[in-house]
N, C-alpha and C. Protein backbone atom coordinates (compact mmCIF):
# COMPACT_ATOMS: atom_id res chain seq x y z
N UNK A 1 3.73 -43.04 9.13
CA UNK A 1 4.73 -42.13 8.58
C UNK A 1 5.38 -42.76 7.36
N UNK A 2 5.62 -42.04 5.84
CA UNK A 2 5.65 -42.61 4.99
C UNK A 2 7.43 -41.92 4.69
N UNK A 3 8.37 -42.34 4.94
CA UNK A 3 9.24 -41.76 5.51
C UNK A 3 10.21 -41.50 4.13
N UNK A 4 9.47 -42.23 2.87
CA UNK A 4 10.14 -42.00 1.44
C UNK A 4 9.74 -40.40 1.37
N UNK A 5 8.76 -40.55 1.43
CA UNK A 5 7.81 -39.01 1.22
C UNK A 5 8.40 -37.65 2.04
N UNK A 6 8.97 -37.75 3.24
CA UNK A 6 8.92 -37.01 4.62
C UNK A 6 10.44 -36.61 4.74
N UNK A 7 9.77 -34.83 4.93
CA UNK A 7 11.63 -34.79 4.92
C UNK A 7 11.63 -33.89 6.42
N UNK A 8 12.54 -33.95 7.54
CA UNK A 8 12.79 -33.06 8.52
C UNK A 8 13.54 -32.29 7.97
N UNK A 9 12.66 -30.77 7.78
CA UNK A 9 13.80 -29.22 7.65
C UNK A 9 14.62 -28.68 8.82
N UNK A 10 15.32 -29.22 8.54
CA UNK A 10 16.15 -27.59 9.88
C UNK A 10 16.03 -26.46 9.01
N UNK A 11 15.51 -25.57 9.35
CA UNK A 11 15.18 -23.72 9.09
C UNK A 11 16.30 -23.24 10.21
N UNK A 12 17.51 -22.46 8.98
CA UNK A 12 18.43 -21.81 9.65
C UNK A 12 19.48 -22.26 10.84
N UNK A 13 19.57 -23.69 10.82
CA UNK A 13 19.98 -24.47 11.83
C UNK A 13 21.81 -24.13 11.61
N UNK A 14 22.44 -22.80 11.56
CA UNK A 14 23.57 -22.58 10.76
C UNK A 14 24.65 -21.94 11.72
N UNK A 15 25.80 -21.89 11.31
CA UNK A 15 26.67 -21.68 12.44
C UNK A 15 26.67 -20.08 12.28
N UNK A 16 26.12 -19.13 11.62
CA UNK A 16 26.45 -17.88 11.86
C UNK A 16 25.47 -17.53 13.19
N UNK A 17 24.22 -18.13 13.00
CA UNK A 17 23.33 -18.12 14.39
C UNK A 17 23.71 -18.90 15.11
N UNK A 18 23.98 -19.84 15.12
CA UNK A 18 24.56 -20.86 16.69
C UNK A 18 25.59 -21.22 17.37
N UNK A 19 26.33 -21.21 16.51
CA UNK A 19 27.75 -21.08 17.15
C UNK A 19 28.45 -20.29 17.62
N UNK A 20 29.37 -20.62 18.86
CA UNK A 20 30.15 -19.74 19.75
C UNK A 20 31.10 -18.85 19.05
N UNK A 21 31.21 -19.07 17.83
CA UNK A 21 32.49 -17.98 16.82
C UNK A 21 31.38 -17.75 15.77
N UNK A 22 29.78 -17.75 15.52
CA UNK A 22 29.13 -17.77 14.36
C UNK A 22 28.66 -15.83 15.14
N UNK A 23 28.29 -14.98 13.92
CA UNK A 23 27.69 -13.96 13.99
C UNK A 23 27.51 -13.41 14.85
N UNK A 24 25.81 -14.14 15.09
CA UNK A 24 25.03 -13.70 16.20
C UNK A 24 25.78 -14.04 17.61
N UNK A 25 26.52 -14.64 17.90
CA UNK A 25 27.20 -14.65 19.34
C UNK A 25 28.49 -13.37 19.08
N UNK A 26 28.93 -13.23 18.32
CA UNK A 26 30.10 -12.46 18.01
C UNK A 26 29.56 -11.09 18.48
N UNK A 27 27.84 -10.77 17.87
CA UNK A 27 27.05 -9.82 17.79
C UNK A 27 26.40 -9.50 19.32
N UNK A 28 26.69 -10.82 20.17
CA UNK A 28 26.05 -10.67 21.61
C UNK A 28 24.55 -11.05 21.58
N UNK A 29 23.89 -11.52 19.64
CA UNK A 29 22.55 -12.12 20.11
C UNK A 29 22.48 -13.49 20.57
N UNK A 30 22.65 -14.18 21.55
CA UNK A 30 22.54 -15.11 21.77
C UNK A 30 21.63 -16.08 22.42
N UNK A 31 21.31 -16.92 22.89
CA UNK A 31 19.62 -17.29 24.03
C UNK A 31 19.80 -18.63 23.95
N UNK A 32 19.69 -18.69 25.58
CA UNK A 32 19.89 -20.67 25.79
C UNK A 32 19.00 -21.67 25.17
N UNK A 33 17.54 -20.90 24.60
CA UNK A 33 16.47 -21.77 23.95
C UNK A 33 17.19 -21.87 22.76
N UNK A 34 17.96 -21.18 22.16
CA UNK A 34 18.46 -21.47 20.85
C UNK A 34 19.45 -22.80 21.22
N UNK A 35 20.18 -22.65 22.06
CA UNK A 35 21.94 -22.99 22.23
C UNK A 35 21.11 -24.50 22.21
N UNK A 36 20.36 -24.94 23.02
CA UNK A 36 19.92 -25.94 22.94
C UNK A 36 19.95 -27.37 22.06
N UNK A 37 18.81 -26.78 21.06
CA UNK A 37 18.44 -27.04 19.78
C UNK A 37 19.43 -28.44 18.85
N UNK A 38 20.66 -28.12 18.58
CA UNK A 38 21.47 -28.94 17.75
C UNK A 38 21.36 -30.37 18.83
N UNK A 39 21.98 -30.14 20.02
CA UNK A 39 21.89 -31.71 20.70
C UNK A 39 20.60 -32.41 20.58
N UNK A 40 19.38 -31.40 21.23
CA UNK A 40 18.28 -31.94 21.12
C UNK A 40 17.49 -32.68 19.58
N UNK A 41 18.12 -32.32 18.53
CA UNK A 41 17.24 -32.72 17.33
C UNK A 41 18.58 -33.71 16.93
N UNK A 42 19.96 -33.62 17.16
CA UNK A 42 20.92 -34.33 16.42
C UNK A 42 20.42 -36.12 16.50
N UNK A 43 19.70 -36.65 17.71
CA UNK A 43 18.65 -38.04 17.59
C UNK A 43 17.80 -38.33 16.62
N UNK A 44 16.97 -37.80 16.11
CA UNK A 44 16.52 -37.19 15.36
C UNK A 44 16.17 -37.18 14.13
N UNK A 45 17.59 -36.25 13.95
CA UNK A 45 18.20 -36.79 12.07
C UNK A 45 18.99 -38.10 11.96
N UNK A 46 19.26 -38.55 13.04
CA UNK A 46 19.78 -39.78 12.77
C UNK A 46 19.01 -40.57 12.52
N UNK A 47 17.79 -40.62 13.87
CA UNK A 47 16.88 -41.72 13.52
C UNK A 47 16.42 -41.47 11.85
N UNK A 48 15.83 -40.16 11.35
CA UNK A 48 14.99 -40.07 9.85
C UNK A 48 15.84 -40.28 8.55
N UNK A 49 17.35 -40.65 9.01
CA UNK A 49 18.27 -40.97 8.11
C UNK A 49 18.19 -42.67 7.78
N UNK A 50 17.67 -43.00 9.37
CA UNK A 50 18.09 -44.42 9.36
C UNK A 50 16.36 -45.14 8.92
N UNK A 51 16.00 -44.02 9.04
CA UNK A 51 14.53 -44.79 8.46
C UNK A 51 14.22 -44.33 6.33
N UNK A 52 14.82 -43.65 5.75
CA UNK A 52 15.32 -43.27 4.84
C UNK A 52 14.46 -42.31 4.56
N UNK A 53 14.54 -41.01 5.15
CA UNK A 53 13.58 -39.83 5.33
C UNK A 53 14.45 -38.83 4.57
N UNK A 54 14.16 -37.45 4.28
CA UNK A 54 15.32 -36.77 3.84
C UNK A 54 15.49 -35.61 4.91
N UNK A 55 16.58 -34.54 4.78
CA UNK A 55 17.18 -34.24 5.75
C UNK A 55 17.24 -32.79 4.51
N UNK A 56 16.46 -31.74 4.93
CA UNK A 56 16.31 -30.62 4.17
C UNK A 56 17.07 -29.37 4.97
N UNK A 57 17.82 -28.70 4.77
CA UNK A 57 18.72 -27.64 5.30
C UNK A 57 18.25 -26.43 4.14
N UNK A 58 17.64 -25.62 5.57
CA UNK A 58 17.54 -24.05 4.40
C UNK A 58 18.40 -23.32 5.27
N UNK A 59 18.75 -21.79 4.53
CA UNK A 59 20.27 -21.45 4.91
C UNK A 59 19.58 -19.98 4.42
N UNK A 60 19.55 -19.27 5.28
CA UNK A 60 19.56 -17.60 5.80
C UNK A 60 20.56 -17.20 5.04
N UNK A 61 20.36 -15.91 4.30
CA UNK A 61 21.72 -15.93 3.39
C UNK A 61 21.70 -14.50 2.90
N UNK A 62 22.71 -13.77 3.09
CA UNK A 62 23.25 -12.20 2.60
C UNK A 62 24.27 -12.23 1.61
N UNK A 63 23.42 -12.05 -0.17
CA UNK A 63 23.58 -12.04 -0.59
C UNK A 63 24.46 -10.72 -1.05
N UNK A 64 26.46 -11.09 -1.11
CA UNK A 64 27.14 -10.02 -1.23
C UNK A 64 26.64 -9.45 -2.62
N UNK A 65 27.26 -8.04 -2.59
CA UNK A 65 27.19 -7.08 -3.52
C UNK A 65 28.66 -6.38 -4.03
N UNK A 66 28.86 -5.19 -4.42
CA UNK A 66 30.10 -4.68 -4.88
C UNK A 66 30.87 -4.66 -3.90
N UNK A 67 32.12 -5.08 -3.85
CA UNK A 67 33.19 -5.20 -3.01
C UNK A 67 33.26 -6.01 -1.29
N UNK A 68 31.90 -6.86 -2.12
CA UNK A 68 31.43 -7.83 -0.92
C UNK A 68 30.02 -7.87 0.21
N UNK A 69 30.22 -6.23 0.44
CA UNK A 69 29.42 -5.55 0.92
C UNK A 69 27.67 -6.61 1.08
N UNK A 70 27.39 -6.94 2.16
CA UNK A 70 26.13 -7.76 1.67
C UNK A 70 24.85 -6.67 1.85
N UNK A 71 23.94 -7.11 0.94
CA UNK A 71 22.49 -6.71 0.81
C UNK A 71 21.44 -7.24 2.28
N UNK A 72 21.50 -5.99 3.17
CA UNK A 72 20.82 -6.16 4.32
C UNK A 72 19.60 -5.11 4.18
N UNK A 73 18.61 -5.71 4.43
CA UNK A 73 17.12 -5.07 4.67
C UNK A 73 17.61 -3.93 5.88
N UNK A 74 16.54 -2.70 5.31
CA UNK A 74 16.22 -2.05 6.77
C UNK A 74 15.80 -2.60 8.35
N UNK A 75 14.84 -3.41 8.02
CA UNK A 75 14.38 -4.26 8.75
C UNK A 75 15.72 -5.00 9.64
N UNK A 76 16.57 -5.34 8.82
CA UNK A 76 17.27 -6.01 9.61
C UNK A 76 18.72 -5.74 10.04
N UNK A 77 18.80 -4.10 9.53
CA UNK A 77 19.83 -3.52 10.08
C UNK A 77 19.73 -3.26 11.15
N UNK A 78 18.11 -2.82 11.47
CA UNK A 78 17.53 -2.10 12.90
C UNK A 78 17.93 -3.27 13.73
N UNK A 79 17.14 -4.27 13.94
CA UNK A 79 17.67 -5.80 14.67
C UNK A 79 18.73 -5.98 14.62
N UNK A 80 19.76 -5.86 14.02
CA UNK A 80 20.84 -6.78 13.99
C UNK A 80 22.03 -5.58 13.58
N UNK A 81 22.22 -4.70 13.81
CA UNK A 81 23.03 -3.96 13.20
C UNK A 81 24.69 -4.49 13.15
N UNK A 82 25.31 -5.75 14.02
CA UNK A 82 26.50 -6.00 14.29
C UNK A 82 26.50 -6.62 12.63
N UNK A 83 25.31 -7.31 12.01
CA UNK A 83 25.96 -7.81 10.60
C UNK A 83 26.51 -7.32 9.80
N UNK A 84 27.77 -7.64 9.64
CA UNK A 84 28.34 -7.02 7.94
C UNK A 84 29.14 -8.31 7.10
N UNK A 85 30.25 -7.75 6.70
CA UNK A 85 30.85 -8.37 5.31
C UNK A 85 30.93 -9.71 6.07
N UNK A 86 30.72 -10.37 5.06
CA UNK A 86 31.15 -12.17 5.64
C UNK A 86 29.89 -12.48 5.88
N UNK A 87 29.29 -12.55 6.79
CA UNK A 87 28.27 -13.02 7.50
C UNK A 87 26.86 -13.81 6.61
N UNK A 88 26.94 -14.69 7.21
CA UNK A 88 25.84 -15.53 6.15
C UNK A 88 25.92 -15.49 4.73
N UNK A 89 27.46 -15.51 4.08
CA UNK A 89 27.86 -15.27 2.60
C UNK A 89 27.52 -17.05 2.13
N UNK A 90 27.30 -17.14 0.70
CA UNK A 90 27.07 -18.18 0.38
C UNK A 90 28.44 -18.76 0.35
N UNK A 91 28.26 -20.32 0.71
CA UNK A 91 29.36 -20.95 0.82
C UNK A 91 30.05 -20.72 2.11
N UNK A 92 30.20 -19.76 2.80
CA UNK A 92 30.83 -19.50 4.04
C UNK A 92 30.42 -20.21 5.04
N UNK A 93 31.73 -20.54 6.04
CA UNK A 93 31.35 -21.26 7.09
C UNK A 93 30.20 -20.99 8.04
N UNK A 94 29.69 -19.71 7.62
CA UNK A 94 28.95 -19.23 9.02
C UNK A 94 27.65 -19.10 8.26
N UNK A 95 27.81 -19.30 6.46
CA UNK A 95 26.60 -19.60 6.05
C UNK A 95 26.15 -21.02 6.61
N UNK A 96 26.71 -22.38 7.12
CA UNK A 96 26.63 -23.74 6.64
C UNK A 96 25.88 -24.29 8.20
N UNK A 97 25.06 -25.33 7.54
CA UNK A 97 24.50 -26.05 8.56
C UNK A 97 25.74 -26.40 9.49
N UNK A 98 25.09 -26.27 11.09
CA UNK A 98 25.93 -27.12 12.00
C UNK A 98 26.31 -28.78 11.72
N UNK A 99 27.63 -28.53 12.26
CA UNK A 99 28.32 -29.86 12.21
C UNK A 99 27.71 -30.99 12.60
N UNK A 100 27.37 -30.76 13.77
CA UNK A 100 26.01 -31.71 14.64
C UNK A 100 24.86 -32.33 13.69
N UNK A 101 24.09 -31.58 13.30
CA UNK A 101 23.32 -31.79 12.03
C UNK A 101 23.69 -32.49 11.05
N UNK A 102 24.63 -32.20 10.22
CA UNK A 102 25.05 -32.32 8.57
C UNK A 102 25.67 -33.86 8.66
N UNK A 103 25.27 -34.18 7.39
CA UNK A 103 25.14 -33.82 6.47
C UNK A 103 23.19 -33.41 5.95
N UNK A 104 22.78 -32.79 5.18
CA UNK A 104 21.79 -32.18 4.63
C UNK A 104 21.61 -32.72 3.46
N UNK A 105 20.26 -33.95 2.92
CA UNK A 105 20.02 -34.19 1.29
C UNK A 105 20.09 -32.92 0.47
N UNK A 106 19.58 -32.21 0.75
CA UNK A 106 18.68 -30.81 0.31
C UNK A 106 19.28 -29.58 1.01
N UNK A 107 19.59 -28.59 0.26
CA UNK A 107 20.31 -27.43 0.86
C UNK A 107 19.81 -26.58 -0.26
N UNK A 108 19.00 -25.23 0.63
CA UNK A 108 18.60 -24.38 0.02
C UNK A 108 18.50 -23.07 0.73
N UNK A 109 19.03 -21.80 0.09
CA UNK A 109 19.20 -20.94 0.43
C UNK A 109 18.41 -19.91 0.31
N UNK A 110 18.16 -18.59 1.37
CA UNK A 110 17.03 -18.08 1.36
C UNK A 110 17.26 -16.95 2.09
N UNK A 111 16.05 -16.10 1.40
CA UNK A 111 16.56 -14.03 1.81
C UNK A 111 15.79 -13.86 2.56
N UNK A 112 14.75 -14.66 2.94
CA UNK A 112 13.61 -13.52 3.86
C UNK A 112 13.36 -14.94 4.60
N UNK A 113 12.22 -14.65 5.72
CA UNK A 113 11.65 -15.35 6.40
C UNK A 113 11.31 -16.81 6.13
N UNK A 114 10.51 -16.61 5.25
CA UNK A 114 10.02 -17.90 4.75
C UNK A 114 11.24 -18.21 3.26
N UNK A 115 10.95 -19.40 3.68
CA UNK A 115 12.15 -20.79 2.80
C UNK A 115 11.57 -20.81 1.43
N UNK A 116 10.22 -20.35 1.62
CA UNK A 116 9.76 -20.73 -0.19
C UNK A 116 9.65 -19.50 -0.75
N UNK A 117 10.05 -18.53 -0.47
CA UNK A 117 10.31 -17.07 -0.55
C UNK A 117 11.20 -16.90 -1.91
N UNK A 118 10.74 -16.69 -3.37
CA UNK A 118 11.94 -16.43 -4.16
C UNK A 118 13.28 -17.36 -3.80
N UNK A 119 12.87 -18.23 -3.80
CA UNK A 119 13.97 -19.89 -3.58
C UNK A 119 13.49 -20.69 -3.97
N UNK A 120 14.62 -22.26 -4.51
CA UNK A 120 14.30 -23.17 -5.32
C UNK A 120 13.70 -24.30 -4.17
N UNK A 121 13.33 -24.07 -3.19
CA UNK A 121 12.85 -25.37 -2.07
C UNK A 121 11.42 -25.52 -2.83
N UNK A 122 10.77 -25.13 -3.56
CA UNK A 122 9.00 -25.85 -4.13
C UNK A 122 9.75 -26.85 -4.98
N UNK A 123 10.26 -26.67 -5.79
CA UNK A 123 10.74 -27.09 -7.02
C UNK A 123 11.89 -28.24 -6.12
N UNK A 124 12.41 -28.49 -5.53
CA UNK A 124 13.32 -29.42 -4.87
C UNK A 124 12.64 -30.79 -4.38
N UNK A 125 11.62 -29.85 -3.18
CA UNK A 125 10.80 -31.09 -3.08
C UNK A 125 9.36 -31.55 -3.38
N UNK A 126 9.19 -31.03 -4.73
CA UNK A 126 8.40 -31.30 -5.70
C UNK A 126 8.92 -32.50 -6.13
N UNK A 127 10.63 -32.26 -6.52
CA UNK A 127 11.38 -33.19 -7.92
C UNK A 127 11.59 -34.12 -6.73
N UNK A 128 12.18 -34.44 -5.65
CA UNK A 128 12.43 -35.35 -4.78
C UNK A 128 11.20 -36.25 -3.93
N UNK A 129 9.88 -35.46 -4.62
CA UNK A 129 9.08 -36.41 -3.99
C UNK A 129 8.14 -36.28 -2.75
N UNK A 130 8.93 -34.96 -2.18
CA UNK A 130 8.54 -35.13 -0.77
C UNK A 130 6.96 -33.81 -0.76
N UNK A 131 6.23 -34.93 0.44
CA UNK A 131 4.91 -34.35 0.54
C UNK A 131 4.46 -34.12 1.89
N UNK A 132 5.60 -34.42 3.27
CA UNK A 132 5.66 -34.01 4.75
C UNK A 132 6.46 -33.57 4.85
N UNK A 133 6.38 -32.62 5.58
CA UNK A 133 7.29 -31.74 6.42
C UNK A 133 7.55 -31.68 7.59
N UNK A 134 8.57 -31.93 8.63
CA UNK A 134 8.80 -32.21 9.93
C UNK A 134 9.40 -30.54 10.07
N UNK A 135 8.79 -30.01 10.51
CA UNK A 135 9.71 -28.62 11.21
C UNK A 135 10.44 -27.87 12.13
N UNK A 136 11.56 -27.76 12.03
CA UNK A 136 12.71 -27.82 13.30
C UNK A 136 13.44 -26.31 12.70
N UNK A 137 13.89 -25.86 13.79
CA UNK A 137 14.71 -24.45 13.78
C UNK A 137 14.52 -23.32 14.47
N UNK A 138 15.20 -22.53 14.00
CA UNK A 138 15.41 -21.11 14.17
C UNK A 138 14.28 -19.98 13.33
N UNK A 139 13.79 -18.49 13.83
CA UNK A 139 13.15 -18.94 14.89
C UNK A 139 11.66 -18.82 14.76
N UNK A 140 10.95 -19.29 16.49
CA UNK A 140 9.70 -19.69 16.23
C UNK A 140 8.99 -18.70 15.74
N UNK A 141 8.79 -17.53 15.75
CA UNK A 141 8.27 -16.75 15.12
C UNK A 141 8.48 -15.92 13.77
N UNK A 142 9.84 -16.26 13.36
CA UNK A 142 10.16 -15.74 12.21
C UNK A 142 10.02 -16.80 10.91
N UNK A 143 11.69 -17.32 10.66
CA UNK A 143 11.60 -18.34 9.69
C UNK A 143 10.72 -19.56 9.79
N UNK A 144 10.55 -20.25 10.93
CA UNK A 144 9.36 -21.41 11.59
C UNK A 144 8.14 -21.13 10.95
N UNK A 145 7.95 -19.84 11.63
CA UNK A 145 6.37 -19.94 11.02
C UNK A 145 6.12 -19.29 9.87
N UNK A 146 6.77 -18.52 8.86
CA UNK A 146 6.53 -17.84 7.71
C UNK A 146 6.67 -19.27 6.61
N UNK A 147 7.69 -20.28 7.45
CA UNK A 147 7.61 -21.12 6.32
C UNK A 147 6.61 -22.13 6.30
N UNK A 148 6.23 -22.55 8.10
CA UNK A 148 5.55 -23.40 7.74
C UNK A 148 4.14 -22.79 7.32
N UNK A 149 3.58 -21.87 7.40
CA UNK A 149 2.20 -21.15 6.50
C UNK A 149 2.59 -21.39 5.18
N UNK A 150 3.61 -21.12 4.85
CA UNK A 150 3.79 -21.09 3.25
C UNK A 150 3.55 -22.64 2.37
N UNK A 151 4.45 -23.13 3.41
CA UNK A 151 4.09 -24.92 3.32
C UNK A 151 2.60 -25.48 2.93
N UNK A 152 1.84 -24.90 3.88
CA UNK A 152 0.36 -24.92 3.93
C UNK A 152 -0.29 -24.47 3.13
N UNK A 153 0.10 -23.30 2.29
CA UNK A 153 -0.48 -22.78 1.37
C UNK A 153 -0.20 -23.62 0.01
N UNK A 154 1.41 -24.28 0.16
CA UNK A 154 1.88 -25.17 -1.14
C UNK A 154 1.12 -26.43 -1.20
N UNK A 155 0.69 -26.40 -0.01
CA UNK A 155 -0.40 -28.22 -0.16
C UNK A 155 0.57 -28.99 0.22
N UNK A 156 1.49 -28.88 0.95
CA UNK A 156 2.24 -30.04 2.03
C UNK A 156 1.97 -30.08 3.39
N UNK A 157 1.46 -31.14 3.91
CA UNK A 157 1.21 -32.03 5.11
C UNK A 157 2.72 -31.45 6.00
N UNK A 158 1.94 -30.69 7.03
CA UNK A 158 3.53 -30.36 8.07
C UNK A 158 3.19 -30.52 9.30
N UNK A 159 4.28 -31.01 9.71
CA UNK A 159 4.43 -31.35 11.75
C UNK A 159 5.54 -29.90 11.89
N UNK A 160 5.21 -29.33 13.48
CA UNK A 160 6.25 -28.11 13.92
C UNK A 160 6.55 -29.20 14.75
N UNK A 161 7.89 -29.26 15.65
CA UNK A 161 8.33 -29.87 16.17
C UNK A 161 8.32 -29.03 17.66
N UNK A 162 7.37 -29.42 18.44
CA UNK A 162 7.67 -28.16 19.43
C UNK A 162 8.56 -27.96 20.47
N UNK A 163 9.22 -29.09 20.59
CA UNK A 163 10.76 -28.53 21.31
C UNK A 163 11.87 -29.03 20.32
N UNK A 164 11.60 -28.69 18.89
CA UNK A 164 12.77 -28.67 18.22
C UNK A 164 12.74 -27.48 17.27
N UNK A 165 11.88 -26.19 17.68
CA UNK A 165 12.01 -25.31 17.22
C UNK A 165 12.49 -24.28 18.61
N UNK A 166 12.83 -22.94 18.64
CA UNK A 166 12.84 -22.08 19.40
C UNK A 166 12.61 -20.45 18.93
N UNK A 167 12.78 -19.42 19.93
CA UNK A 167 12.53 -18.31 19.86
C UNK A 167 13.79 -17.56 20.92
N UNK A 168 14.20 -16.44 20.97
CA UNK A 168 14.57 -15.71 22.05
C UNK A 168 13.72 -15.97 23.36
N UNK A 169 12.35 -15.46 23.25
CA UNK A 169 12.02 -15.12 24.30
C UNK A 169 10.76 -16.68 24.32
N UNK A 170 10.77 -17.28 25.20
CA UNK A 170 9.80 -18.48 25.40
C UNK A 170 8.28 -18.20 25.11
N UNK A 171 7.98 -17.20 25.69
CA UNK A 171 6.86 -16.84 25.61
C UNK A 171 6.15 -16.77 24.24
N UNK A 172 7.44 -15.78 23.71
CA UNK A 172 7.07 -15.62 21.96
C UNK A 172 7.37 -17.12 21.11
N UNK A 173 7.77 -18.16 21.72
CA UNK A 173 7.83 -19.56 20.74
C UNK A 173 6.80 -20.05 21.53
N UNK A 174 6.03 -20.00 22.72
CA UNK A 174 4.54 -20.52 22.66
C UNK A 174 3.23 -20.27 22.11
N UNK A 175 3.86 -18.97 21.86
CA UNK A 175 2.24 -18.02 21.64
C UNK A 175 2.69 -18.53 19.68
N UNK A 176 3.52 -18.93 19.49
CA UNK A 176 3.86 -18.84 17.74
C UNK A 176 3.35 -20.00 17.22
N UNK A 177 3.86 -21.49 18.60
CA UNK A 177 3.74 -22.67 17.84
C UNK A 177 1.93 -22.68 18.49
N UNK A 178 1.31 -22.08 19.36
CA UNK A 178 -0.23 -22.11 19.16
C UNK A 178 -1.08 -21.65 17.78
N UNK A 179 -0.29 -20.84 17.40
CA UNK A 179 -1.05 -20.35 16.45
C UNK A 179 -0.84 -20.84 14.77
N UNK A 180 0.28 -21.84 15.32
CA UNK A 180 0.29 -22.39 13.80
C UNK A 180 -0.49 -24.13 13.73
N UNK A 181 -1.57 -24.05 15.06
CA UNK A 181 -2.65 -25.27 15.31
C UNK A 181 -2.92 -25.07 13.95
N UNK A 182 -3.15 -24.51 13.33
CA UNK A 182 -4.54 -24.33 12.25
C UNK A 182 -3.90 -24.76 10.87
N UNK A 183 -2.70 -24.87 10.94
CA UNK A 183 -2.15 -25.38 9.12
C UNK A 183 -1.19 -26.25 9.58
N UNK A 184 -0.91 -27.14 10.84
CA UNK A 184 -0.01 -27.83 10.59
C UNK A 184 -0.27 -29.02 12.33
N UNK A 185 0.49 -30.06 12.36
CA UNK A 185 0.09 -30.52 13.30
C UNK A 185 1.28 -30.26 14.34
N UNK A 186 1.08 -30.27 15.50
CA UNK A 186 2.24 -29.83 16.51
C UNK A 186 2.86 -31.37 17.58
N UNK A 187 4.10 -31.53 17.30
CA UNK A 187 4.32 -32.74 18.06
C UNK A 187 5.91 -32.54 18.82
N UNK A 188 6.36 -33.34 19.29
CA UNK A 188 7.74 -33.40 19.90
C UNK A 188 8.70 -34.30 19.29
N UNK A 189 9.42 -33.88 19.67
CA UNK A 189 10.98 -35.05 19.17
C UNK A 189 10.57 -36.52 19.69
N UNK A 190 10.45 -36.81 20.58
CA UNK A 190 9.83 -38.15 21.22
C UNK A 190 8.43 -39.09 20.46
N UNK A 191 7.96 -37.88 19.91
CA UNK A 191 6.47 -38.32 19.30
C UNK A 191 7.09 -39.11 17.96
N UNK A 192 8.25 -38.09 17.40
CA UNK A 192 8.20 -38.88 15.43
C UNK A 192 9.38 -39.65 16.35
N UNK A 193 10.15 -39.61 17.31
CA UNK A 193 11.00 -41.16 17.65
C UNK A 193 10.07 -42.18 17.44
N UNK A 194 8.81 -41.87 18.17
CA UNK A 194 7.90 -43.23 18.86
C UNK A 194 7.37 -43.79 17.30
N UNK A 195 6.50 -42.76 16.58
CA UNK A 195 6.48 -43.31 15.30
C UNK A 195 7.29 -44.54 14.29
């Protein structure tokens, strides 16, 4: 592990999804595979801090409009209809990586699924160097895997972290991290400790 090179992403690791006063709990979406997550990876980023790795935070983000009002997809009114004003605003608390987590080298913000989606993350860790990807977050079937394909398509070397990502439903974060065998390698929190 070349740990100048190697950065662990948290994807969406943010208090509007995880926290007990963030959004999605406010909203009633909540799920113990998520709640999990921050204790389990907070080892983690310590260890890839202390080995001098970087620490990449992408950030889900509703970009306000006139009188605040944020720009929500159809798509994700249907899912989520409790979102409105505030919620995942840039700069806002409930936009920002968990406390547990942070601090973040790299913070980059993002409208859709995937992180390299019309966002400056190619160009970040292009200029910083980095050519692995450790993948951790929120969730396994959405942001996880839209980014790490995209990753794959950019020509970066990626690990999913498979109990440092999650899903709502378990089933749907097994059947997600199987199918991303084919562009990335699949390991555990214990595996890049042992490294």
């Amino acid at each position: 592990m070349n740990w100048d090179t190697t950065a662990l992403m948290f994807l969406d690791m943010q208090n509007d999804f995880l926290h007990a006063d963030g959004a999605y709990a406010r909203g009633g979406a909540t799920s113990d595979h998520l709640a999990v997550l921050p204790a389990r990876l907070q080892p983690l980023a310590d260890h890839v801090r202390k080995k001098g790795g970087w620490i990449v935070s992408t950030h889900f983000t509703l970009i306000p409009g006139k009188g605040g009002d944020p720009f929500i997809s159809d798509h994700l009114k249907k899912l989520r209809p409790f979102l409105g004003k505030g919620d995942f605003a840039p700069g806002s608390w409930g936009h920002a990586l968990l406390d547990d987590l942070a601090p973040a080298d790299l913070y980059v913000d993002k409208v859709a699924y995937s992180a390299f989606y019309m966002s400056r993350l190619e160009w970040a860790l292009r200029t910083a160097g980095i050519k692995h990807i450790i993948g951790a977050g929120i969730v396994t079937n959405g942001g996880v895997t839209s980014t790490i394909r995209d990753a794959h398509v950019h020509g970066y070397e990626s690990t999913v972290l498979e109990d440092g990502c999650a899903a709502f439903d378990i089933q749907v974060h097994k059947t997600s991290i199987d199918a991303l065998r084919s562009v990335a390698a699949i390991a555990t929190i214990s595996d890049i400790l042992k490294e």
